[in-house]
PDB file of N, CA and C in Angstrom:
ATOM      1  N   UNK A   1      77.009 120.155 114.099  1.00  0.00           N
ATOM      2  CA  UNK A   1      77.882 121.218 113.634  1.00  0.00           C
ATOM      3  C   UNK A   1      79.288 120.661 113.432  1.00  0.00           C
ATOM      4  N   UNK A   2      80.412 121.454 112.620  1.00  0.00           N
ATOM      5  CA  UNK A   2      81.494 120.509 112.134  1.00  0.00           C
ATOM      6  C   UNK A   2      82.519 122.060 111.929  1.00  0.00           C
ATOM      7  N   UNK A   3      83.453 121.962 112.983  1.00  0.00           N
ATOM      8  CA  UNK A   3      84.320 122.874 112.983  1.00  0.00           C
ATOM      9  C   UNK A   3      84.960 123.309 111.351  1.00  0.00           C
ATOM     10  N   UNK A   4      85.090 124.545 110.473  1.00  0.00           N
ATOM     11  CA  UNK A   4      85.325 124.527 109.301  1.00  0.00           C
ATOM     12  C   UNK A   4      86.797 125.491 109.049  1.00  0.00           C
ATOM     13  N   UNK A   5      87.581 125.467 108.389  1.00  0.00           N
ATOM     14  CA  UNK A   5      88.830 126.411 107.886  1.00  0.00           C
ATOM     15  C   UNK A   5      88.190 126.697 105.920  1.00  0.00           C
ATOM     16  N   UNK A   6      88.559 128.250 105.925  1.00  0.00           N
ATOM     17  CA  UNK A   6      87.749 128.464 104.393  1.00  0.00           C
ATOM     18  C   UNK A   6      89.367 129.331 103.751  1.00  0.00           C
ATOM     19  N   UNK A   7      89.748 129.027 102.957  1.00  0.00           N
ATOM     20  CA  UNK A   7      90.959 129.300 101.974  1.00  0.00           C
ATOM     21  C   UNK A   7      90.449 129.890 101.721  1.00  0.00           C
ATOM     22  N   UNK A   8      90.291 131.549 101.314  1.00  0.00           N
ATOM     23  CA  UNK A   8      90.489 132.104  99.858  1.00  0.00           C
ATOM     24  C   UNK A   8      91.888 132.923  99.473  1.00  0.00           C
ATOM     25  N   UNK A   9      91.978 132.307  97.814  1.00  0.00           N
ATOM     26  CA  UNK A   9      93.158 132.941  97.291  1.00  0.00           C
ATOM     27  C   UNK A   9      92.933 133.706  95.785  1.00  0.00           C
ATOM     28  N   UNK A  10      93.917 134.327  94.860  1.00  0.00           N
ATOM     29  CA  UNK A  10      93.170 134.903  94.237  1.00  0.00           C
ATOM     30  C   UNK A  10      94.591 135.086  93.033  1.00  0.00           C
ATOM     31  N   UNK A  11      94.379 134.728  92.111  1.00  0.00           N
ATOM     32  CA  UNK A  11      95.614 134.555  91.147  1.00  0.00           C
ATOM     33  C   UNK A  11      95.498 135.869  90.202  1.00  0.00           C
ATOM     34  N   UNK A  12      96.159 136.937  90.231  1.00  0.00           N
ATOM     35  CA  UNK A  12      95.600 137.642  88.975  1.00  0.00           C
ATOM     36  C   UNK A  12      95.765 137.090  87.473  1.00  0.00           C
ATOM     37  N   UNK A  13      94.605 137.242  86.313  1.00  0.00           N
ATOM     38  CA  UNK A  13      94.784 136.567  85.314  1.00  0.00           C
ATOM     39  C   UNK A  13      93.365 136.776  84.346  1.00  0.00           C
ATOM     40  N   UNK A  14      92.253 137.017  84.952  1.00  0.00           N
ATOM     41  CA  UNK A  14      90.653 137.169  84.585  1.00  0.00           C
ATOM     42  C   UNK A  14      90.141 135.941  84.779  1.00  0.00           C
ATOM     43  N   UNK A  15      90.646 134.821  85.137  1.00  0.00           N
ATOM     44  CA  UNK A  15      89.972 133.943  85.251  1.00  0.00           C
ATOM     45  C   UNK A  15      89.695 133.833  87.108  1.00  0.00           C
ATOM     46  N   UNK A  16      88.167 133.453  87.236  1.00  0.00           N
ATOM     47  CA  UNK A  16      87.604 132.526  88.446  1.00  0.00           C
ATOM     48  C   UNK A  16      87.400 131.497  88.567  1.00  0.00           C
ATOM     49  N   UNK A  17      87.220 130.717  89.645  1.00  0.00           N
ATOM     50  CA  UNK A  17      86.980 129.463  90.468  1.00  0.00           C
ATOM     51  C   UNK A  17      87.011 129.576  91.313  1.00  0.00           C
ATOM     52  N   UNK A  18      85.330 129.317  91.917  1.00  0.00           N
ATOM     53  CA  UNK A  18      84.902 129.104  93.194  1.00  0.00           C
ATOM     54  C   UNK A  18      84.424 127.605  93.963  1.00  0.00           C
ATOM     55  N   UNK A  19      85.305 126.747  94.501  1.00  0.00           N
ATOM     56  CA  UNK A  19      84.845 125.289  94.926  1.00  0.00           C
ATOM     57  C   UNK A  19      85.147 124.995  96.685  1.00  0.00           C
ATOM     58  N   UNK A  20      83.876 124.813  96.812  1.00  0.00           N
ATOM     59  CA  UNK A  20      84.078 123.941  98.715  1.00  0.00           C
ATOM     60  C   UNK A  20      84.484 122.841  98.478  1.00  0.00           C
ATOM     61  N   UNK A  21      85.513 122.437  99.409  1.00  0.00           N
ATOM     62  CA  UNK A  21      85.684 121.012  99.276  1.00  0.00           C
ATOM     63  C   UNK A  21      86.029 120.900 100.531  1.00  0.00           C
ATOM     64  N   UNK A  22      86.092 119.413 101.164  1.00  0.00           N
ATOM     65  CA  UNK A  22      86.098 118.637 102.039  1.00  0.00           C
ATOM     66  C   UNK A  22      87.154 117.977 102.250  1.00  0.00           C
ATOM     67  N   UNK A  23      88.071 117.984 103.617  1.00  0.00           N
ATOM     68  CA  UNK A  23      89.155 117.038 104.041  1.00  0.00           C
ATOM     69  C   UNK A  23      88.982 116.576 105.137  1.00  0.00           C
ATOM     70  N   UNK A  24      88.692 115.387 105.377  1.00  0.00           N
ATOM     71  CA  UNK A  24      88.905 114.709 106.694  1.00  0.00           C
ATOM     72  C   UNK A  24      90.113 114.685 107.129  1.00  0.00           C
ATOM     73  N   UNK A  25      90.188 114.333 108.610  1.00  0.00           N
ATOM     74  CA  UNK A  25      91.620 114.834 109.049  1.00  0.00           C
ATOM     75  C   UNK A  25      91.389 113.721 109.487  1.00  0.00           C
ATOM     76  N   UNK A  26      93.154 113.024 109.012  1.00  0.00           N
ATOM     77  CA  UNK A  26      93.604 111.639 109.113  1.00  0.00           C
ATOM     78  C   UNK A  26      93.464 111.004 107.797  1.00  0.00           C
ATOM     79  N   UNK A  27      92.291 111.237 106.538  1.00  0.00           N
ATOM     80  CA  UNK A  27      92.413 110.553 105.706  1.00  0.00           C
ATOM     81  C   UNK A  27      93.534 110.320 104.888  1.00  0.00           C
ATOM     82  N   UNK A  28      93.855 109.551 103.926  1.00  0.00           N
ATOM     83  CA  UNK A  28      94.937 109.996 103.061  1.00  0.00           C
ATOM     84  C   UNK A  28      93.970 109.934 101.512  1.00  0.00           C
ATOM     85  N   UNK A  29      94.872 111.464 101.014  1.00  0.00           N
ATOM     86  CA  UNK A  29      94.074 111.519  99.098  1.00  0.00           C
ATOM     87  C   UNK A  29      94.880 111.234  98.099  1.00  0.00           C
ATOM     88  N   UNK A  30      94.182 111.199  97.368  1.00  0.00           N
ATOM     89  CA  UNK A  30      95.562 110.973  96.092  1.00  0.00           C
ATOM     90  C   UNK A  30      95.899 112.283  96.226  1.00  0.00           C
ATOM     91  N   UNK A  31      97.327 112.474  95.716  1.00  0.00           N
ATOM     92  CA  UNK A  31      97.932 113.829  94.990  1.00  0.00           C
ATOM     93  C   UNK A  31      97.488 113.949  94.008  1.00  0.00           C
ATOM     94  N   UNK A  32      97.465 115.336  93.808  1.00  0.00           N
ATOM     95  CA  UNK A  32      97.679 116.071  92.243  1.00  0.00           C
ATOM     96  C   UNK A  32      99.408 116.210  92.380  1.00  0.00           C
ATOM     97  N   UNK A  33      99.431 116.591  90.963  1.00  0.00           N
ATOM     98  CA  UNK A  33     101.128 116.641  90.170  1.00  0.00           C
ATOM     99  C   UNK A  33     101.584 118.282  91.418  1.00  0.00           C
ATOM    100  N   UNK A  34     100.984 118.714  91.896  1.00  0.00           N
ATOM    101  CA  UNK A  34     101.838 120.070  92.908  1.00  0.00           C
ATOM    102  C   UNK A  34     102.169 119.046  94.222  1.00  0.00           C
ATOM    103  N   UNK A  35     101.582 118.313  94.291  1.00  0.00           N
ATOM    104  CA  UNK A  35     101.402 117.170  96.023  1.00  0.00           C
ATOM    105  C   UNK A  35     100.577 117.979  96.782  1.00  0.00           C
ATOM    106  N   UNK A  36      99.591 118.825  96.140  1.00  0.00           N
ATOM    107  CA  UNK A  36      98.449 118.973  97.345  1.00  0.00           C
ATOM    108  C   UNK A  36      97.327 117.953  96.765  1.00  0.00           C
ATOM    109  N   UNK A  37      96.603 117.892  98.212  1.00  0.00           N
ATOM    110  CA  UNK A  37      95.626 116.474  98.004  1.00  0.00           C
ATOM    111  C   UNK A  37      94.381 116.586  96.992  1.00  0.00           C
ATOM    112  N   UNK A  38      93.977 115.900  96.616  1.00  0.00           N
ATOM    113  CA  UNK A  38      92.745 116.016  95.549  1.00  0.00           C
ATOM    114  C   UNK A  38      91.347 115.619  96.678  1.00  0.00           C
ATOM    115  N   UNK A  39      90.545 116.696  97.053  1.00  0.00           N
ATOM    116  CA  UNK A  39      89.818 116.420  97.818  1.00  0.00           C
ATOM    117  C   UNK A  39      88.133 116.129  97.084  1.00  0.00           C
ATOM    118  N   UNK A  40      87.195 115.751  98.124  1.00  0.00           N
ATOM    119  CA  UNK A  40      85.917 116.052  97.528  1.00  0.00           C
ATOM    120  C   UNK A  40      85.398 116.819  97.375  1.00  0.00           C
ATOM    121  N   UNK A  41      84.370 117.102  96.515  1.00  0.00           N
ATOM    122  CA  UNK A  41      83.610 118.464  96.903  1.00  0.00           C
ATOM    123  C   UNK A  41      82.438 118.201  97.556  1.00  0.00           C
ATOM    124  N   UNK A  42      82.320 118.943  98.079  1.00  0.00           N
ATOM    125  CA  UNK A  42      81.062 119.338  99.157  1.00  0.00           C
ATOM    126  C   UNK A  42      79.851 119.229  98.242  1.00  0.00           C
ATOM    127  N   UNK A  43      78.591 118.292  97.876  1.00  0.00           N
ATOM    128  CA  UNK A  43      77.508 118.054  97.166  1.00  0.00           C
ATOM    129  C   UNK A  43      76.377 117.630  98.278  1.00  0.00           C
ATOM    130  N   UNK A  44      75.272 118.024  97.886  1.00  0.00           N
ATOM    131  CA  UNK A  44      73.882 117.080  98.179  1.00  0.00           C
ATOM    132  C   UNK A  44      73.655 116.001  97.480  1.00  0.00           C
ATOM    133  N   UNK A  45      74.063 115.949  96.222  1.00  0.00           N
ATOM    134  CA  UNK A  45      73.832 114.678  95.366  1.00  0.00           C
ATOM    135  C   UNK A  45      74.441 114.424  94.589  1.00  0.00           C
ATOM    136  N   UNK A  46      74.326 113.107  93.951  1.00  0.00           N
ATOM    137  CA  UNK A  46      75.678 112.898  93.349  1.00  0.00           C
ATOM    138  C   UNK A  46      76.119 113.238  91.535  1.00  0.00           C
ATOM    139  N   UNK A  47      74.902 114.234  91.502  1.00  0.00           N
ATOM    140  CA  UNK A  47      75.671 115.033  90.181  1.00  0.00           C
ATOM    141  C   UNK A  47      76.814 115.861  90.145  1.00  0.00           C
ATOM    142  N   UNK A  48      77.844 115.134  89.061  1.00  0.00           N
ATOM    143  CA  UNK A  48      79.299 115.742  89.023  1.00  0.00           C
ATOM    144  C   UNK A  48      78.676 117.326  88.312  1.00  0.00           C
ATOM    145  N   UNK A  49      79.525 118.164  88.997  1.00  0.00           N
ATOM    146  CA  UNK A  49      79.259 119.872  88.501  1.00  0.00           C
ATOM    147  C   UNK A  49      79.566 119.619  87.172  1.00  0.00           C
ATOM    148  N   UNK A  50      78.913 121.028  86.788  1.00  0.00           N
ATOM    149  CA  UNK A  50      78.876 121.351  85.177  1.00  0.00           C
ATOM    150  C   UNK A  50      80.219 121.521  84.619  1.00  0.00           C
ATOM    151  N   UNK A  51      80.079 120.905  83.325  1.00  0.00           N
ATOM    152  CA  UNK A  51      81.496 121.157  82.911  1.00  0.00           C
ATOM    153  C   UNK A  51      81.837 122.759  82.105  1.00  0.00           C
ATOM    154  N   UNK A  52      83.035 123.239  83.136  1.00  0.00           N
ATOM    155  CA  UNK A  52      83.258 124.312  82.588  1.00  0.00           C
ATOM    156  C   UNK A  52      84.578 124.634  81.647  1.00  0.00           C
ATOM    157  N   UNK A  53      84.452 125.920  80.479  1.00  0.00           N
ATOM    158  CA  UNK A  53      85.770 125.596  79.541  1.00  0.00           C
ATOM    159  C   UNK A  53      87.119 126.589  80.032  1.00  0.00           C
ATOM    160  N   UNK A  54      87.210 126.947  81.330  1.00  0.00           N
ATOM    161  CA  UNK A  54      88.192 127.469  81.556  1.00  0.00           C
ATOM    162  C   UNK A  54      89.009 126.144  82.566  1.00  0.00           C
ATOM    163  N   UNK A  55      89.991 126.390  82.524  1.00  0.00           N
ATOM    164  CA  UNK A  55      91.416 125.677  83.181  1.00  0.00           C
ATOM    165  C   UNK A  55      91.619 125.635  84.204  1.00  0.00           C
ATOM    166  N   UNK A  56      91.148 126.467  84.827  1.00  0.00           N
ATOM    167  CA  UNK A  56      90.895 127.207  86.630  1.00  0.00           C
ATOM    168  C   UNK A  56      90.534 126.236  87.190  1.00  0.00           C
ATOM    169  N   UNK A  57      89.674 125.367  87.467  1.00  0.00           N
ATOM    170  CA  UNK A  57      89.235 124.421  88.450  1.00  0.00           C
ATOM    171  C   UNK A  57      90.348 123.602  89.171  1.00  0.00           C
ATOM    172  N   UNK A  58      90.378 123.667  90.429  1.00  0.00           N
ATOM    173  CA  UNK A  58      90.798 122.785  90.919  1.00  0.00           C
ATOM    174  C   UNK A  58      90.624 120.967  90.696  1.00  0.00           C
ATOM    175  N   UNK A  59      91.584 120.434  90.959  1.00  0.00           N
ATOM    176  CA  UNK A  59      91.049 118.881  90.276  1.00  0.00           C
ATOM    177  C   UNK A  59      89.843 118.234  91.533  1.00  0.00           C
ATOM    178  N   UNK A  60      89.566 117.608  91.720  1.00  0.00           N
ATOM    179  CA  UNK A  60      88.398 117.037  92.930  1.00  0.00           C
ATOM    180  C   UNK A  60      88.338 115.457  92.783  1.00  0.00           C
ATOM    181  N   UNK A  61      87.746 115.153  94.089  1.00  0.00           N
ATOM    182  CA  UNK A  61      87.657 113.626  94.206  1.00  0.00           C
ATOM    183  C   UNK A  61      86.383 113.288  93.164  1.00  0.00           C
ATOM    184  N   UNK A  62      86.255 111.957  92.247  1.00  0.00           N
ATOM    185  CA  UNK A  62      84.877 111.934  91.597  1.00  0.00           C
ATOM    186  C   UNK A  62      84.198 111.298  92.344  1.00  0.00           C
ATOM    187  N   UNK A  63      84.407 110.443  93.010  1.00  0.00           N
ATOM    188  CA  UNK A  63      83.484 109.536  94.166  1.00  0.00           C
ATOM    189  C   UNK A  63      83.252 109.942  95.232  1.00  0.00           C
ATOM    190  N   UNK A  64      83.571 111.494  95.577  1.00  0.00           N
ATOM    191  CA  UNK A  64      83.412 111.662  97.000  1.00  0.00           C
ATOM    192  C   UNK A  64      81.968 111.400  97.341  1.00  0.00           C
ATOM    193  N   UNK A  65      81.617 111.853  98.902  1.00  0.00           N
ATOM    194  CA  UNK A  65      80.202 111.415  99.883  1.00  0.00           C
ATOM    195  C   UNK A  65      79.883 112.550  98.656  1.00  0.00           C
ATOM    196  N   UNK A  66      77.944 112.057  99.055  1.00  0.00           N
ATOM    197  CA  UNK A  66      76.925 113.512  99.398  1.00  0.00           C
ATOM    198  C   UNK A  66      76.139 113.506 100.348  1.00  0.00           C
ATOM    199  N   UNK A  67      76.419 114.879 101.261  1.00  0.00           N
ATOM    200  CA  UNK A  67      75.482 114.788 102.212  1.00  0.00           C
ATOM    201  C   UNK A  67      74.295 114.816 102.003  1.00  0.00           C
ATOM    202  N   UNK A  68      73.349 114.826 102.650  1.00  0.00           N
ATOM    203  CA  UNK A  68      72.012 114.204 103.215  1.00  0.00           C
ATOM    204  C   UNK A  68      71.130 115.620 103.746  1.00  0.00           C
ATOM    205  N   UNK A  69      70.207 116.074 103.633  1.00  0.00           N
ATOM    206  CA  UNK A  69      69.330 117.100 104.795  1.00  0.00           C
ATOM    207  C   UNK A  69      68.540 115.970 105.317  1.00  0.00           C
ATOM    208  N   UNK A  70      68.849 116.030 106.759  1.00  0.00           N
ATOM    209  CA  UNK A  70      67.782 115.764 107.304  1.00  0.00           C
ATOM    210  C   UNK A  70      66.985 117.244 108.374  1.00  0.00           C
ATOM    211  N   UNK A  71      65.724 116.584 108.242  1.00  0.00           N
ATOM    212  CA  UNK A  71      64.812 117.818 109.098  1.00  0.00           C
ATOM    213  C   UNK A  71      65.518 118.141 110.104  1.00  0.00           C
ATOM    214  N   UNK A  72      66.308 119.382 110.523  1.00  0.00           N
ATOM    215  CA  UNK A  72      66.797 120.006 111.761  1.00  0.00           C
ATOM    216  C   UNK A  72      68.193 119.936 111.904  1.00  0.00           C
ATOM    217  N   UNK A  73      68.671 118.970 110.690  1.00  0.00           N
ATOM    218  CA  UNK A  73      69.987 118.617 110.864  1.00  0.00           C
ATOM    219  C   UNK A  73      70.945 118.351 109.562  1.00  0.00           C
ATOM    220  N   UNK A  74      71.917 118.360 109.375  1.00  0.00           N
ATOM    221  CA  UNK A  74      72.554 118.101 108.404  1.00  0.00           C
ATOM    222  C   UNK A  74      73.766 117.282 108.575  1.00  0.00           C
ATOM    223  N   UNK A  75      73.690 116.244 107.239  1.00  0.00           N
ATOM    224  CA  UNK A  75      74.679 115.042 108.058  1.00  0.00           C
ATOM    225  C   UNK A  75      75.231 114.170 106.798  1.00  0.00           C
ATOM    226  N   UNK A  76      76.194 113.135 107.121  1.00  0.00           N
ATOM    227  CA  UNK A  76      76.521 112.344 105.843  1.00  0.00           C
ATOM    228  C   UNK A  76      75.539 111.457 105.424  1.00  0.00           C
TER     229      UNK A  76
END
C-alpha cells in the first residue's frame, strides 16, 4: 500500500481533464513554463495515452515507470 494525496480542481471554461500522476518525494522533475513539476502518469504499460485535440492536458513525464500487477499485489 502507498500513502496517496488526490488534487481536484476545476477551471470554468467547458473544457475537461482528468490525469493521475505520480511524485516521488525527494525526486527532482523538470519544470513546466508555471514551475510546477512535470510528473509521470500513473500507467500499467507503456502506451503513451491517446492523443487528445483539446489544450487541457496537463504536460507529463514521457518516460515515466509502469507498474506491474502482480497476483495479490501491486508494485513497480
Amino acid at each position: 500500500s502507498y500513502p496517496i494525496e488526490i488534487l481536484l480542481s476545476e477551471i470554468p471554461g467547458g473544457l475537461f481533464c482528468a490525469s493521475l500522476m505520480i511524485e516521488q518525494v525527494g525526486e527532482n522533475y523538470e519544470k513546466a513554463s508555471t514551475g510546477a513539476p512535470i510528473l509521470p502518469l500513473f500507467r500499467i504499460d507503456h502506451q503513451p495515452p491517446a492523443v487528445t485535440t483539446g489544450d487541457n492536458a496537463p504536460p507529463f513525464q514521457k518516460d515515466g515507470p509502469s507498474w506491474k500487477i502482480v497476483e495479490g499485489k501491486i508494485g513497480l
